[in-house]
PDB file of N, CA and C in Angstrom:
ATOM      1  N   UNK A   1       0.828  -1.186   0.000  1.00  0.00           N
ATOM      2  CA  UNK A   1       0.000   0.000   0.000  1.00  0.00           C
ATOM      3  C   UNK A   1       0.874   1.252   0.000  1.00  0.00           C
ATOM      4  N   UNK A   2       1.704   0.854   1.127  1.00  0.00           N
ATOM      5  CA  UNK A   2       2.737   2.067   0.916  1.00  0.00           C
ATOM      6  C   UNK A   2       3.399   2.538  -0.274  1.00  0.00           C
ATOM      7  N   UNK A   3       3.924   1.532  -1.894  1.00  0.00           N
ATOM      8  CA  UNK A   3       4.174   1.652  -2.698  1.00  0.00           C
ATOM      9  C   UNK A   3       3.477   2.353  -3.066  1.00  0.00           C
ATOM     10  N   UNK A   4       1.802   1.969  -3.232  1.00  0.00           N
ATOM     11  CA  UNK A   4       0.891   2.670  -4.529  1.00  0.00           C
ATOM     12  C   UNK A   4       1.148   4.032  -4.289  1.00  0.00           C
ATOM     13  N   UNK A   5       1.025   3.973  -2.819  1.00  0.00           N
ATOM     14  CA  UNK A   5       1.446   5.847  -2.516  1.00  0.00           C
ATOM     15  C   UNK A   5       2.585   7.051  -3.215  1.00  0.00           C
ATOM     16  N   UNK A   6       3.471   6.009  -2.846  1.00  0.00           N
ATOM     17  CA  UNK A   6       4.524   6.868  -3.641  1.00  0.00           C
ATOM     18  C   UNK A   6       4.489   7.301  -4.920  1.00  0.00           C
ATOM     19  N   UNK A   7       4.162   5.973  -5.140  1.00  0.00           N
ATOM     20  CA  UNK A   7       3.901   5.874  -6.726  1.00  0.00           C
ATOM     21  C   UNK A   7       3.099   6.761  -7.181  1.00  0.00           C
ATOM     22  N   UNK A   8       2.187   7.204  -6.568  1.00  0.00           N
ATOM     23  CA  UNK A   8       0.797   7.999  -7.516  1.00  0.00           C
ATOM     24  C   UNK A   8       1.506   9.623  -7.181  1.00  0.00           C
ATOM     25  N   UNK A   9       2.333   9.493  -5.610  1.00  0.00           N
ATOM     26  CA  UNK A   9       2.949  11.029  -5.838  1.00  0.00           C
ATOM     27  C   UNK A   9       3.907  11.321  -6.760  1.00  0.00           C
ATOM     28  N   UNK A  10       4.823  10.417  -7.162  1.00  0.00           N
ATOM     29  CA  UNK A  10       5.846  10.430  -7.595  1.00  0.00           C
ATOM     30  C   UNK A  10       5.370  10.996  -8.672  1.00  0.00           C
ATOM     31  N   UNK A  11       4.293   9.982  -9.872  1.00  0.00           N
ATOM     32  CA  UNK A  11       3.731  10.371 -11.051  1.00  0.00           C
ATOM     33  C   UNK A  11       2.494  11.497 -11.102  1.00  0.00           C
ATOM     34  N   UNK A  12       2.585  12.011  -9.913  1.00  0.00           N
ATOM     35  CA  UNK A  12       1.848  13.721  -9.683  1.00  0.00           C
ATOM     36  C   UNK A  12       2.814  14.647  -9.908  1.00  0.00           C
ATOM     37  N   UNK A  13       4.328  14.267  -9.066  1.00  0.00           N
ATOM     38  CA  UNK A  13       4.939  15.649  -9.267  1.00  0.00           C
ATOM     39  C   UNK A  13       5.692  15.424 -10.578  1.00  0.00           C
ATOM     40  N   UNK A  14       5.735  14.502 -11.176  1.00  0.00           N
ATOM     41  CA  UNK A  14       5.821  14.432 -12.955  1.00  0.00           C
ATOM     42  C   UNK A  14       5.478  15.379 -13.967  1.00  0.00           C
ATOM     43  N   UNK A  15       4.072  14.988 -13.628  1.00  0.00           N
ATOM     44  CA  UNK A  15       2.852  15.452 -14.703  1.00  0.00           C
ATOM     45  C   UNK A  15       2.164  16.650 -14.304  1.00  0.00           C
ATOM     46  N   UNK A  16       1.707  17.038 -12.938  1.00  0.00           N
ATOM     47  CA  UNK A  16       0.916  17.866 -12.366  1.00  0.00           C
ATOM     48  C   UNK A  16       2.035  19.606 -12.741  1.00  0.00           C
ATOM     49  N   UNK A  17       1.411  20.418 -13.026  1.00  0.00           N
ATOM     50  CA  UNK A  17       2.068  21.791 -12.855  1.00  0.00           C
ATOM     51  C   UNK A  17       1.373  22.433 -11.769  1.00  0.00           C
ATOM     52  N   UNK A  18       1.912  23.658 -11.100  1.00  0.00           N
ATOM     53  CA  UNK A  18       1.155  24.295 -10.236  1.00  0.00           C
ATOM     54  C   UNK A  18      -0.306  24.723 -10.563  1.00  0.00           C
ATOM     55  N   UNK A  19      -0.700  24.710 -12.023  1.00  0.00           N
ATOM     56  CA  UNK A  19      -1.626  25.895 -12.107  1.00  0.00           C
ATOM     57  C   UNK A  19      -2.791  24.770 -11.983  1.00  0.00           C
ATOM     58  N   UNK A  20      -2.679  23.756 -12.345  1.00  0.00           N
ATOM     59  CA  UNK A  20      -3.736  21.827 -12.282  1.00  0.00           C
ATOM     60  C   UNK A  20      -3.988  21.800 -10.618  1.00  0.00           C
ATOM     61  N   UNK A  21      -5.551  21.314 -10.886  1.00  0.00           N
ATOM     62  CA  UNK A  21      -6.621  20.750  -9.599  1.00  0.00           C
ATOM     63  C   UNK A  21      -7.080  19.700  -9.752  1.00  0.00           C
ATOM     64  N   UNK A  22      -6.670  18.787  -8.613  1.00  0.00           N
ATOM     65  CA  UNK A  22      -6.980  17.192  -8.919  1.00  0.00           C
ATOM     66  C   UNK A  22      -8.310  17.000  -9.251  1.00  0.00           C
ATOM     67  N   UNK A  23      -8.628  15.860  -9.994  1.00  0.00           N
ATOM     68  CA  UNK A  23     -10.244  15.804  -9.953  1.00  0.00           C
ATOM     69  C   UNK A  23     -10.250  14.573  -8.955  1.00  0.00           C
ATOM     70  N   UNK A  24     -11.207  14.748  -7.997  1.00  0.00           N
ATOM     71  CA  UNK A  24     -11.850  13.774  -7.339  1.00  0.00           C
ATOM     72  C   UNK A  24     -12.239  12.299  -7.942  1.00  0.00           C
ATOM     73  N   UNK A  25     -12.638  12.491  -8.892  1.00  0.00           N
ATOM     74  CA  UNK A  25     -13.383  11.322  -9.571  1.00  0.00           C
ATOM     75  C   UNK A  25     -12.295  10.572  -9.643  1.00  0.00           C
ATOM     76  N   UNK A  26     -11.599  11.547 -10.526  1.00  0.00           N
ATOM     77  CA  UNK A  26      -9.529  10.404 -11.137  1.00  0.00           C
ATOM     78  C   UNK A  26      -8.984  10.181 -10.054  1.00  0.00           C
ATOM     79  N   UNK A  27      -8.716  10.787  -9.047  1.00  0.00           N
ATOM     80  CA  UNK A  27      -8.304  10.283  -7.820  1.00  0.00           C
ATOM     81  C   UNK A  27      -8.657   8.700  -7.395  1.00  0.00           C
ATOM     82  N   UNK A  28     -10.349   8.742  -7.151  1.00  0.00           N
ATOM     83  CA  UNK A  28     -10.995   7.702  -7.097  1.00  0.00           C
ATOM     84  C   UNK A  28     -10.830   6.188  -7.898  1.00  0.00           C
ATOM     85  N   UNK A  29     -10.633   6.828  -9.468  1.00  0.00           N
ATOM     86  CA  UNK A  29     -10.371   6.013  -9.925  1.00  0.00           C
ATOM     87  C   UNK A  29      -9.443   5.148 -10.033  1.00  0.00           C
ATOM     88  N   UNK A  30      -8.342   5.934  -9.648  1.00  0.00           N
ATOM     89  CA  UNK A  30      -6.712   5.616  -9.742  1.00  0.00           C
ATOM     90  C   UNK A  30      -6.232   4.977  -8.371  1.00  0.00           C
ATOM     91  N   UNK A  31      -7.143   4.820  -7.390  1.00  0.00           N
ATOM     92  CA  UNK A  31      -7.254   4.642  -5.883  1.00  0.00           C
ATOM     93  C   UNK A  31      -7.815   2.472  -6.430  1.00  0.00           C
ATOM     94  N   UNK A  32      -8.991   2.932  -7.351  1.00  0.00           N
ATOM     95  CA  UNK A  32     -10.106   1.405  -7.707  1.00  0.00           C
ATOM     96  C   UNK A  32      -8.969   0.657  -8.376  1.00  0.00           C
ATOM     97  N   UNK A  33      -8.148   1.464  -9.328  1.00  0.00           N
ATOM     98  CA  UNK A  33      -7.701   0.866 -10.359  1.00  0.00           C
ATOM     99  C   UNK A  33      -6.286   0.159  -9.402  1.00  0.00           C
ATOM    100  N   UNK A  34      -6.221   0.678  -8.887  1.00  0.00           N
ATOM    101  CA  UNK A  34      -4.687  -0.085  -7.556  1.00  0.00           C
ATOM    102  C   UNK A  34      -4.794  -0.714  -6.446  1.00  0.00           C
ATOM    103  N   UNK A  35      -6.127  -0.747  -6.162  1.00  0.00           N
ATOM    104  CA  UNK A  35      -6.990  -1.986  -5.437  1.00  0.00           C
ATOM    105  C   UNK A  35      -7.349  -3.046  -6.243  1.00  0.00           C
ATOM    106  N   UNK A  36      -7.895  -2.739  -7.149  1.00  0.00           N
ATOM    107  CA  UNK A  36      -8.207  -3.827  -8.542  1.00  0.00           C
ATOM    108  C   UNK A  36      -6.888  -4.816  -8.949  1.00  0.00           C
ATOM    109  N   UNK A  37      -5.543  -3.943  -8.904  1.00  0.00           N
ATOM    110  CA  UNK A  37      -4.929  -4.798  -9.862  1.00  0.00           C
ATOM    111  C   UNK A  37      -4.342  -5.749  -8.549  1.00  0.00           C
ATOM    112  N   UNK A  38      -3.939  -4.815  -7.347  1.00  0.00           N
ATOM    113  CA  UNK A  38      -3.301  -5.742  -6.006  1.00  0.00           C
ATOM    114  C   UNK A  38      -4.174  -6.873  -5.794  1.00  0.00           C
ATOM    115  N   UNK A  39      -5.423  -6.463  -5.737  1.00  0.00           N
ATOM    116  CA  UNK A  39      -6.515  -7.794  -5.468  1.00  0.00           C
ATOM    117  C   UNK A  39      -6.310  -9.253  -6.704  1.00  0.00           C
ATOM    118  N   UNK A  40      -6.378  -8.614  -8.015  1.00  0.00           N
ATOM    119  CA  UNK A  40      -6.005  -9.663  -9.210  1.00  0.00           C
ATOM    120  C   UNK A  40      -5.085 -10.473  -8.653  1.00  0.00           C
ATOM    121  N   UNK A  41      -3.574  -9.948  -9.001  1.00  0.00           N
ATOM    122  CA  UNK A  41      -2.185 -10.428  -8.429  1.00  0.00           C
ATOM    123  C   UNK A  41      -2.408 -11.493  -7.305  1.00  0.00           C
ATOM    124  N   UNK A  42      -3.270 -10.688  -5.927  1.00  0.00           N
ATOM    125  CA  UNK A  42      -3.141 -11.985  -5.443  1.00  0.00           C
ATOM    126  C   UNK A  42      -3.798 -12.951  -5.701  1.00  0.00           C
ATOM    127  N   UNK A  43      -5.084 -12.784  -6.173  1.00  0.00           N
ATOM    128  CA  UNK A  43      -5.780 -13.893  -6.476  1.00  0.00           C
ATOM    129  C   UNK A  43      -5.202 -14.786  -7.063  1.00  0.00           C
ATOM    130  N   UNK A  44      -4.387 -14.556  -8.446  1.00  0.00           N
ATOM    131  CA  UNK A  44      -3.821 -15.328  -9.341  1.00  0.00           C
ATOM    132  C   UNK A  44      -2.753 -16.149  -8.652  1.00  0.00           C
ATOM    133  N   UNK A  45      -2.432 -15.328  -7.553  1.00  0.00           N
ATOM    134  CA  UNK A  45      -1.087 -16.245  -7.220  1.00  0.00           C
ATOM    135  C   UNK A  45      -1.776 -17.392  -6.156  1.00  0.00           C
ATOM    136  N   UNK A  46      -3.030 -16.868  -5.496  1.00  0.00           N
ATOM    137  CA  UNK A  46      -3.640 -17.790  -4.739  1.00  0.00           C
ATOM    138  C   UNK A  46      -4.009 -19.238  -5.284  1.00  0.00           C
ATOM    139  N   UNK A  47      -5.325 -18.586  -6.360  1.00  0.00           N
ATOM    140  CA  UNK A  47      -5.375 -19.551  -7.065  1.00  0.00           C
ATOM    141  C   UNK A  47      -4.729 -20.009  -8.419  1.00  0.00           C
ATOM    142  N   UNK A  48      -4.102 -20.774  -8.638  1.00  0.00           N
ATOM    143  CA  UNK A  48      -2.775 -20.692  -9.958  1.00  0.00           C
ATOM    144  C   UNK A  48      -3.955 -21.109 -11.007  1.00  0.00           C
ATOM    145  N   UNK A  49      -3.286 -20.300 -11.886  1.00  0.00           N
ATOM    146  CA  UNK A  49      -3.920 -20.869 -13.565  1.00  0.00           C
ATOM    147  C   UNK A  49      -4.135 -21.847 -14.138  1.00  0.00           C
ATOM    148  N   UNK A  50      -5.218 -22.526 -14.657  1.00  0.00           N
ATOM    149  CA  UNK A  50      -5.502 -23.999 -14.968  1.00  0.00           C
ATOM    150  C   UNK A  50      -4.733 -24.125 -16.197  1.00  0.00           C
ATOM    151  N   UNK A  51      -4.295 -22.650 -16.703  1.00  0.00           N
ATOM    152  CA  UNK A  51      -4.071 -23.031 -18.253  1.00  0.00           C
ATOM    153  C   UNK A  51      -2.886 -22.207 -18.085  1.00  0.00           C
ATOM    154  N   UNK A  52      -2.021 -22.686 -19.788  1.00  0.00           N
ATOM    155  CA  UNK A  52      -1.196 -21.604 -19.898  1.00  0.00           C
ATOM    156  C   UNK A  52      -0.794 -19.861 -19.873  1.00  0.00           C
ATOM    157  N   UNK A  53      -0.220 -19.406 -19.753  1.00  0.00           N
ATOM    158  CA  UNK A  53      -0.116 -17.606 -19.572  1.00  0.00           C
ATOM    159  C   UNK A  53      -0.470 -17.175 -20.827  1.00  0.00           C
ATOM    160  N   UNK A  54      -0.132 -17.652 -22.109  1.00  0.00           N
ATOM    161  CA  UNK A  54      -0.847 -17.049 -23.404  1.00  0.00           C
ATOM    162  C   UNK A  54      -2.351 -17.424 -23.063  1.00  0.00           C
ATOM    163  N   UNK A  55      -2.545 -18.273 -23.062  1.00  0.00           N
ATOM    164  CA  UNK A  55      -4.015 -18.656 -23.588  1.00  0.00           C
ATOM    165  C   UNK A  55      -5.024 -18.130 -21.945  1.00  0.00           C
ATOM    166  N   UNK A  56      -4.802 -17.661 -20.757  1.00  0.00           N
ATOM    167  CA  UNK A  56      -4.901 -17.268 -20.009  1.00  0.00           C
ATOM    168  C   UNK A  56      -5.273 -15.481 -20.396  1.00  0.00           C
ATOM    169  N   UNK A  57      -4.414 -15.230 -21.085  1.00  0.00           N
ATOM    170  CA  UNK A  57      -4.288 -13.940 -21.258  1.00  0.00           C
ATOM    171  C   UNK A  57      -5.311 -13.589 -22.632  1.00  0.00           C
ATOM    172  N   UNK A  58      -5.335 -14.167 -23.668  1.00  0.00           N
ATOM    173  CA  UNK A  58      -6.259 -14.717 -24.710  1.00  0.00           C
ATOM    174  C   UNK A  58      -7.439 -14.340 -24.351  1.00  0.00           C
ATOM    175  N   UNK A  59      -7.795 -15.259 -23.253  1.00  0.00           N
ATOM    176  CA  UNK A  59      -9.533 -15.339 -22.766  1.00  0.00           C
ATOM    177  C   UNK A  59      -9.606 -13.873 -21.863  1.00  0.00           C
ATOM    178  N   UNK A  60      -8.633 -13.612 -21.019  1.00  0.00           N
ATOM    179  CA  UNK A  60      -9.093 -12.031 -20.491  1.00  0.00           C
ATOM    180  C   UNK A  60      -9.283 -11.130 -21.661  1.00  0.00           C
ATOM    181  N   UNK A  61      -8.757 -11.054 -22.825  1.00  0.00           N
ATOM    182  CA  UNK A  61      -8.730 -10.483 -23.578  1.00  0.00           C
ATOM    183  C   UNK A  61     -10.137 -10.477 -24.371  1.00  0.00           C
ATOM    184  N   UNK A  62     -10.470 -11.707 -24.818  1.00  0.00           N
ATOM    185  CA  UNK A  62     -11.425 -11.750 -25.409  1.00  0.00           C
ATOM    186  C   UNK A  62     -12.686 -11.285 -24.627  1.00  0.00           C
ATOM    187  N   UNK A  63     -12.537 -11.596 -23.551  1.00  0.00           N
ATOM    188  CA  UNK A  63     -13.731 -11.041 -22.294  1.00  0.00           C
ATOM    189  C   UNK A  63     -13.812  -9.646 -22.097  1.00  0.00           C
ATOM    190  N   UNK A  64     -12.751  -8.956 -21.972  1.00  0.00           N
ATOM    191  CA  UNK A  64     -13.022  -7.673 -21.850  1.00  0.00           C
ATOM    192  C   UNK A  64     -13.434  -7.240 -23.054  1.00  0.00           C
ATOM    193  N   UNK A  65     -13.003  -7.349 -24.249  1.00  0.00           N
ATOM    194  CA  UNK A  65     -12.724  -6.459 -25.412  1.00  0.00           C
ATOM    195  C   UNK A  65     -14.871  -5.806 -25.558  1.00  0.00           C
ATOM    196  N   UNK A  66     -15.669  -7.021 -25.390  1.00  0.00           N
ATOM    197  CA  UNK A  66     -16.726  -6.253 -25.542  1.00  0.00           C
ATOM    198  C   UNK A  66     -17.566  -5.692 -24.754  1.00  0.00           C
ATOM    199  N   UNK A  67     -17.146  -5.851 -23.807  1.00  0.00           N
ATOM    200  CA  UNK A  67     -17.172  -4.923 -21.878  1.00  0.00           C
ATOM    201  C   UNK A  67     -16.526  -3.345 -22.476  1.00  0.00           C
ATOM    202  N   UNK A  68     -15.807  -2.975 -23.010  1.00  0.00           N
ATOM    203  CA  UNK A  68     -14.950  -1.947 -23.051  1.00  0.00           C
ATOM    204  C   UNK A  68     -15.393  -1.099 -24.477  1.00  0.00           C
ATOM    205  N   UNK A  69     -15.951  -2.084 -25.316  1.00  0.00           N
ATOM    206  CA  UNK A  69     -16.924  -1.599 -26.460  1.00  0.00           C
ATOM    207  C   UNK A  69     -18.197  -1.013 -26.539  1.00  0.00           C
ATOM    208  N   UNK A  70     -18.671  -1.872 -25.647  1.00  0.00           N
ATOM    209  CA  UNK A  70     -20.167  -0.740 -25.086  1.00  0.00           C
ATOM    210  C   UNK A  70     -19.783   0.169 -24.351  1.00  0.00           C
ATOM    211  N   UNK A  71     -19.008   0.689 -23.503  1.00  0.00           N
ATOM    212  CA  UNK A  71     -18.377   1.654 -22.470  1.00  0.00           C
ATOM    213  C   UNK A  71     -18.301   2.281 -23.340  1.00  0.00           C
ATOM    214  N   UNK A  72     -16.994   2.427 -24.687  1.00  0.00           N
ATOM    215  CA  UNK A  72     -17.176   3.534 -25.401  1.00  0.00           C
ATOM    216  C   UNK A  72     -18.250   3.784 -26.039  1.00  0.00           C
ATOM    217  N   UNK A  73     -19.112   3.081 -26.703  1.00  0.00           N
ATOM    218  CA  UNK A  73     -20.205   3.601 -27.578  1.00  0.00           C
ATOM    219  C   UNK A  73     -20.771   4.288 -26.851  1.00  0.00           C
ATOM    220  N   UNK A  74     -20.926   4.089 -25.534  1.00  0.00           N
ATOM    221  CA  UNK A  74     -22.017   5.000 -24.605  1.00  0.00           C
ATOM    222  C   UNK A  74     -21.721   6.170 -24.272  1.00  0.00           C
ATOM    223  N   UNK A  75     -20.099   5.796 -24.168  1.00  0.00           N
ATOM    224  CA  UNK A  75     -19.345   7.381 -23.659  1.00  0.00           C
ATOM    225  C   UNK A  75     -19.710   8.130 -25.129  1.00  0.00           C
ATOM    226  N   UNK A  76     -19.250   7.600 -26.107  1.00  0.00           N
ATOM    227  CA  UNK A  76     -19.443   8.508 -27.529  1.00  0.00           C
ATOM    228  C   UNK A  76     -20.521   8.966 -27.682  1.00  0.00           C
ATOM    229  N   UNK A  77     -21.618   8.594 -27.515  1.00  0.00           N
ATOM    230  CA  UNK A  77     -22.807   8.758 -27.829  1.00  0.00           C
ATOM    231  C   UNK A  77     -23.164   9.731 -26.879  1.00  0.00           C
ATOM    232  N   UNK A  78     -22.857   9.831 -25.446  1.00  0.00           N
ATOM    233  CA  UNK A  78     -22.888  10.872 -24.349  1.00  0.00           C
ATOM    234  C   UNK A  78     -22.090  12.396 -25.340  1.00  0.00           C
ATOM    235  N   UNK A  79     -21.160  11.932 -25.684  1.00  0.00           N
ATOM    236  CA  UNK A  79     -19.833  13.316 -25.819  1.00  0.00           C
ATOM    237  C   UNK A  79     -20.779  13.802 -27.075  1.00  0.00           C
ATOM    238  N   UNK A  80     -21.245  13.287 -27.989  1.00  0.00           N
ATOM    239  CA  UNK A  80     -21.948  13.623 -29.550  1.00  0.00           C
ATOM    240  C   UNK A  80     -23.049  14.241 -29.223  1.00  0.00           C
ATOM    241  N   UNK A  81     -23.818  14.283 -28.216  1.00  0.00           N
ATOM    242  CA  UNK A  81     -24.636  14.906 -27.738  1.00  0.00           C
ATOM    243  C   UNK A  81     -24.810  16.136 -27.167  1.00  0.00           C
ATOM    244  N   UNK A  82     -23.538  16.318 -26.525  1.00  0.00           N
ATOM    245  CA  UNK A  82     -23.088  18.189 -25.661  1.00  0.00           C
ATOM    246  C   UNK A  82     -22.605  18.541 -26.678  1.00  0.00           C
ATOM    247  N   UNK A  83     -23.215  20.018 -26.727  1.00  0.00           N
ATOM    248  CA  UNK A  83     -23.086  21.006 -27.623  1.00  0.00           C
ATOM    249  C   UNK A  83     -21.133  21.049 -27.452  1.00  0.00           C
ATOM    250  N   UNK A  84     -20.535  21.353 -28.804  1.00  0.00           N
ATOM    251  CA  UNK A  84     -19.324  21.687 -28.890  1.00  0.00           C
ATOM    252  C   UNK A  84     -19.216  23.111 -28.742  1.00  0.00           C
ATOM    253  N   UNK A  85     -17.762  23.188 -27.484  1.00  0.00           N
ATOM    254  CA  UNK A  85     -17.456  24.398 -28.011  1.00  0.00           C
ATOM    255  C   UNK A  85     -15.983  24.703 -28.573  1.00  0.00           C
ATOM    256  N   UNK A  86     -16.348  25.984 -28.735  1.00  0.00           N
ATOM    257  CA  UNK A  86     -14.898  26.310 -29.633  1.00  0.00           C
ATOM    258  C   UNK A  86     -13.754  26.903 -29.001  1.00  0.00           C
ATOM    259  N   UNK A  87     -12.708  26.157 -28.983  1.00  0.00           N
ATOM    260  CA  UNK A  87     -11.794  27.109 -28.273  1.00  0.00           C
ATOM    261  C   UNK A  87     -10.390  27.370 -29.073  1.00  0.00           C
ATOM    262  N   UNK A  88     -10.448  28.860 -29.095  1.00  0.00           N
ATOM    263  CA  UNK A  88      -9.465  29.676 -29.866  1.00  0.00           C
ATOM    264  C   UNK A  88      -9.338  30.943 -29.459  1.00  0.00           C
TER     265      UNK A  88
END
């Protein structure tokens, strides 16, 4: 836990300039997304893979890919909808 910490400051004082305000949400997310992957890891190591690491990796693949396809269509279809504006 102590790692993720560093880690997320480390890649703040990277990227972040003074004049940038965190967003809450990305915070959140970036908080799910490093609980998510620590939780995976152990699982996997808990329970070991019935199958090989390609073909392991194959089927996550194929599983997500249309989980992550409706996400965008929806997001797109959200963004195509708010009026554009122009900035110049």
């Amino acid at each position: 836990m102590m790692a993720a910490i560093v880690g997320f400051i480390a890649v703040s004082l990277l990227v972040l300039s003074p004049a940038d305000r965190l967003d809450w949400i990305g915070i959140g997310a970036a908080i799910a997304g490093t609980v998510t992957m620590g939780l995976g890891a152990t699982l996997t190591k808990h329970w070991k893979r019935p199958v090989s690491l390609l073909e392991f990796t194959a089927w996550q693949l194929a599983i997500i890919r249309p989980l992550l396809s409706a996400i965008h269509c929806e997001l797109r279809d959200r963004q195509s909808a708010r009026p554009s504006k122009v900035i110049g």
